[in-house]
Protein backbone atom coordinates (compact mmCIF):
# COMPACT_ATOMS: atom_id res chain seq x y z
CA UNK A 1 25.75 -137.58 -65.62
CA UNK A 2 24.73 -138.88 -68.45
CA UNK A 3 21.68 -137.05 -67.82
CA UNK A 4 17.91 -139.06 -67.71
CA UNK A 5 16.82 -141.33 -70.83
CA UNK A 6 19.84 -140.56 -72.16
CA UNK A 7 20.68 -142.60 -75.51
CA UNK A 8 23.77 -143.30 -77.32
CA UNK A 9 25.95 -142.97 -74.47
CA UNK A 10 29.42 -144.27 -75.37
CA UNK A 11 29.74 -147.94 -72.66
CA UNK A 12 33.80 -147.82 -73.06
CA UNK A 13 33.82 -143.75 -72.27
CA UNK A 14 31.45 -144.09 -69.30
CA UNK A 15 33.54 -144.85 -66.17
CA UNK A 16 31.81 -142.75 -63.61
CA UNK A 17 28.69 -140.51 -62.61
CA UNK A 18 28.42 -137.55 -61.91
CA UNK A 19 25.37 -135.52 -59.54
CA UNK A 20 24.65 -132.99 -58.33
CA UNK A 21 24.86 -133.17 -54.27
CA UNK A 22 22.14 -132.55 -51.88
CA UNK A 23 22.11 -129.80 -49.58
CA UNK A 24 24.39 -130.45 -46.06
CA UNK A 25 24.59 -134.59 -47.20
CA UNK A 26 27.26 -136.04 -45.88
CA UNK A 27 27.62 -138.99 -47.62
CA UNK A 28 25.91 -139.88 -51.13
CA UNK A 29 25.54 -143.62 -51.48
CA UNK A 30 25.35 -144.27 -55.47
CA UNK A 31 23.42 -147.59 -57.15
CA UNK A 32 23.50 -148.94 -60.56
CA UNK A 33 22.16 -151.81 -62.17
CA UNK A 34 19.99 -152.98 -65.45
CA UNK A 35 16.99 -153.52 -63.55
CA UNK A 36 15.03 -150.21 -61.96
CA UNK A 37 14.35 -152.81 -58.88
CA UNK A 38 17.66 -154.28 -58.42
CA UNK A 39 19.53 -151.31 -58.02
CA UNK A 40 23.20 -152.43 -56.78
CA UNK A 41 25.74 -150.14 -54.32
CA UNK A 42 28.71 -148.95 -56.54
CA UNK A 43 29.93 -146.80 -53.99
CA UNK A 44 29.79 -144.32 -51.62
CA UNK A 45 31.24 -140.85 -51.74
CA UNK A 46 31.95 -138.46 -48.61
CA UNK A 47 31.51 -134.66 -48.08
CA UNK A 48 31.37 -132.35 -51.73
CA UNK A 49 32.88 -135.23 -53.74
CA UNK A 50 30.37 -135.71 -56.59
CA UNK A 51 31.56 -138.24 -59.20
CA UNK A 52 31.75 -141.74 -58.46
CA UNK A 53 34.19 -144.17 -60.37
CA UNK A 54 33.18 -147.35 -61.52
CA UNK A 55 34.50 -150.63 -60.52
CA UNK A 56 33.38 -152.41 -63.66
CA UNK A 57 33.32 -151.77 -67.67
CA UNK A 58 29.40 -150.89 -68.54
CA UNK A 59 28.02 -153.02 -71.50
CA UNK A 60 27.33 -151.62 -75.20
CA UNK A 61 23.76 -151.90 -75.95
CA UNK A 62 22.03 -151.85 -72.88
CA UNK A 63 19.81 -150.11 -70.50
CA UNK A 64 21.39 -148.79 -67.11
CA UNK A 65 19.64 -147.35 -64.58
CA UNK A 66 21.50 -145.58 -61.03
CA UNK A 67 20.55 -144.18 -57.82
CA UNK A 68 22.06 -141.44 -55.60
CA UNK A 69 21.18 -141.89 -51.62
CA UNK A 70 21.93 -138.33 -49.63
CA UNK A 71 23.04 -139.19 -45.51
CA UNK A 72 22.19 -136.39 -43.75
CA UNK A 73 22.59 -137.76 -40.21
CA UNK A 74 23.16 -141.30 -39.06
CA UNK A 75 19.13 -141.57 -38.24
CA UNK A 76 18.27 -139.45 -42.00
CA UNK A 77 18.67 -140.89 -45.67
CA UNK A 78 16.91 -139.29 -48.39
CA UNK A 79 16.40 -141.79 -51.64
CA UNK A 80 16.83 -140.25 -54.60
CA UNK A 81 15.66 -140.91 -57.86
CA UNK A 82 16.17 -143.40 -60.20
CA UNK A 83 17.85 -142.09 -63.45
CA UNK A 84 17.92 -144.17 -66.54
CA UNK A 85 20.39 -143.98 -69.70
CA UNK A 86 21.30 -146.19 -72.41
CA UNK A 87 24.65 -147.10 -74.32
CA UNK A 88 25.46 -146.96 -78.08
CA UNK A 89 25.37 -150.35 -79.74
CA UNK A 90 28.92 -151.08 -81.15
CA UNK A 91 29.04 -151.40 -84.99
CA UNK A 92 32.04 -151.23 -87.30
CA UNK A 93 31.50 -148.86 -90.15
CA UNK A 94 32.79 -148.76 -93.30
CA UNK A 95 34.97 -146.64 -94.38
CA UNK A 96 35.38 -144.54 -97.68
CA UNK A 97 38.03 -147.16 -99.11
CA UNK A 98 35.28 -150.05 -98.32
CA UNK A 99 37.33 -151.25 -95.44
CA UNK A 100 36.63 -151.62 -91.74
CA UNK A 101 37.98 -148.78 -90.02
């Protein structure tokens, strides 16, 4: 999680993924960056753990796009796909008395 092409997605709220794992992977290498070709290593999870927290804050208004690697074996590594998502732009809103809020 957030799920593909998702929009809207709220940059100070996001602090990890989420996937689901692959069958008998023992490790699950996970990649993020703002360009589908320059995917970067966040992290690497062992065994049934499935979320991932990240190291860094994500930015409001951009495009994000992440990875999940399955190890099966030291000689197998099956790539996953590459997931994209977007976060909300930050603007202050008015409230009913006018004011920022």
């Amino acid at each position: 999680m957030p799920p593909d092409n998702s929009t809207g997605v709220i940059a100070a709220n996001r602090d990890a993924l989420m996937w689901l794992n692959s069958f008998e992977g023992l490790l699950h290498d996970v990649y993020l960056g703002t360009s589908r070709d320059a995917l970067t290593l966040q992290g690497t999870t062992v065994g049934e753990n499935n979320v991932l927290k990240l190291g860094a804050s994500l930015d409001s208004g951009r495009q994000y796009f992440w990875r999940v690697d399955a190890k099966i074996s030291k000689e197998v590594t099956y790539k996953g796909d590459v997931w994209t998502f977007k976060t909300g732009d930050l603007k202050p809103s008015l409230g009913q008395n006018g004011m920022l809020g």
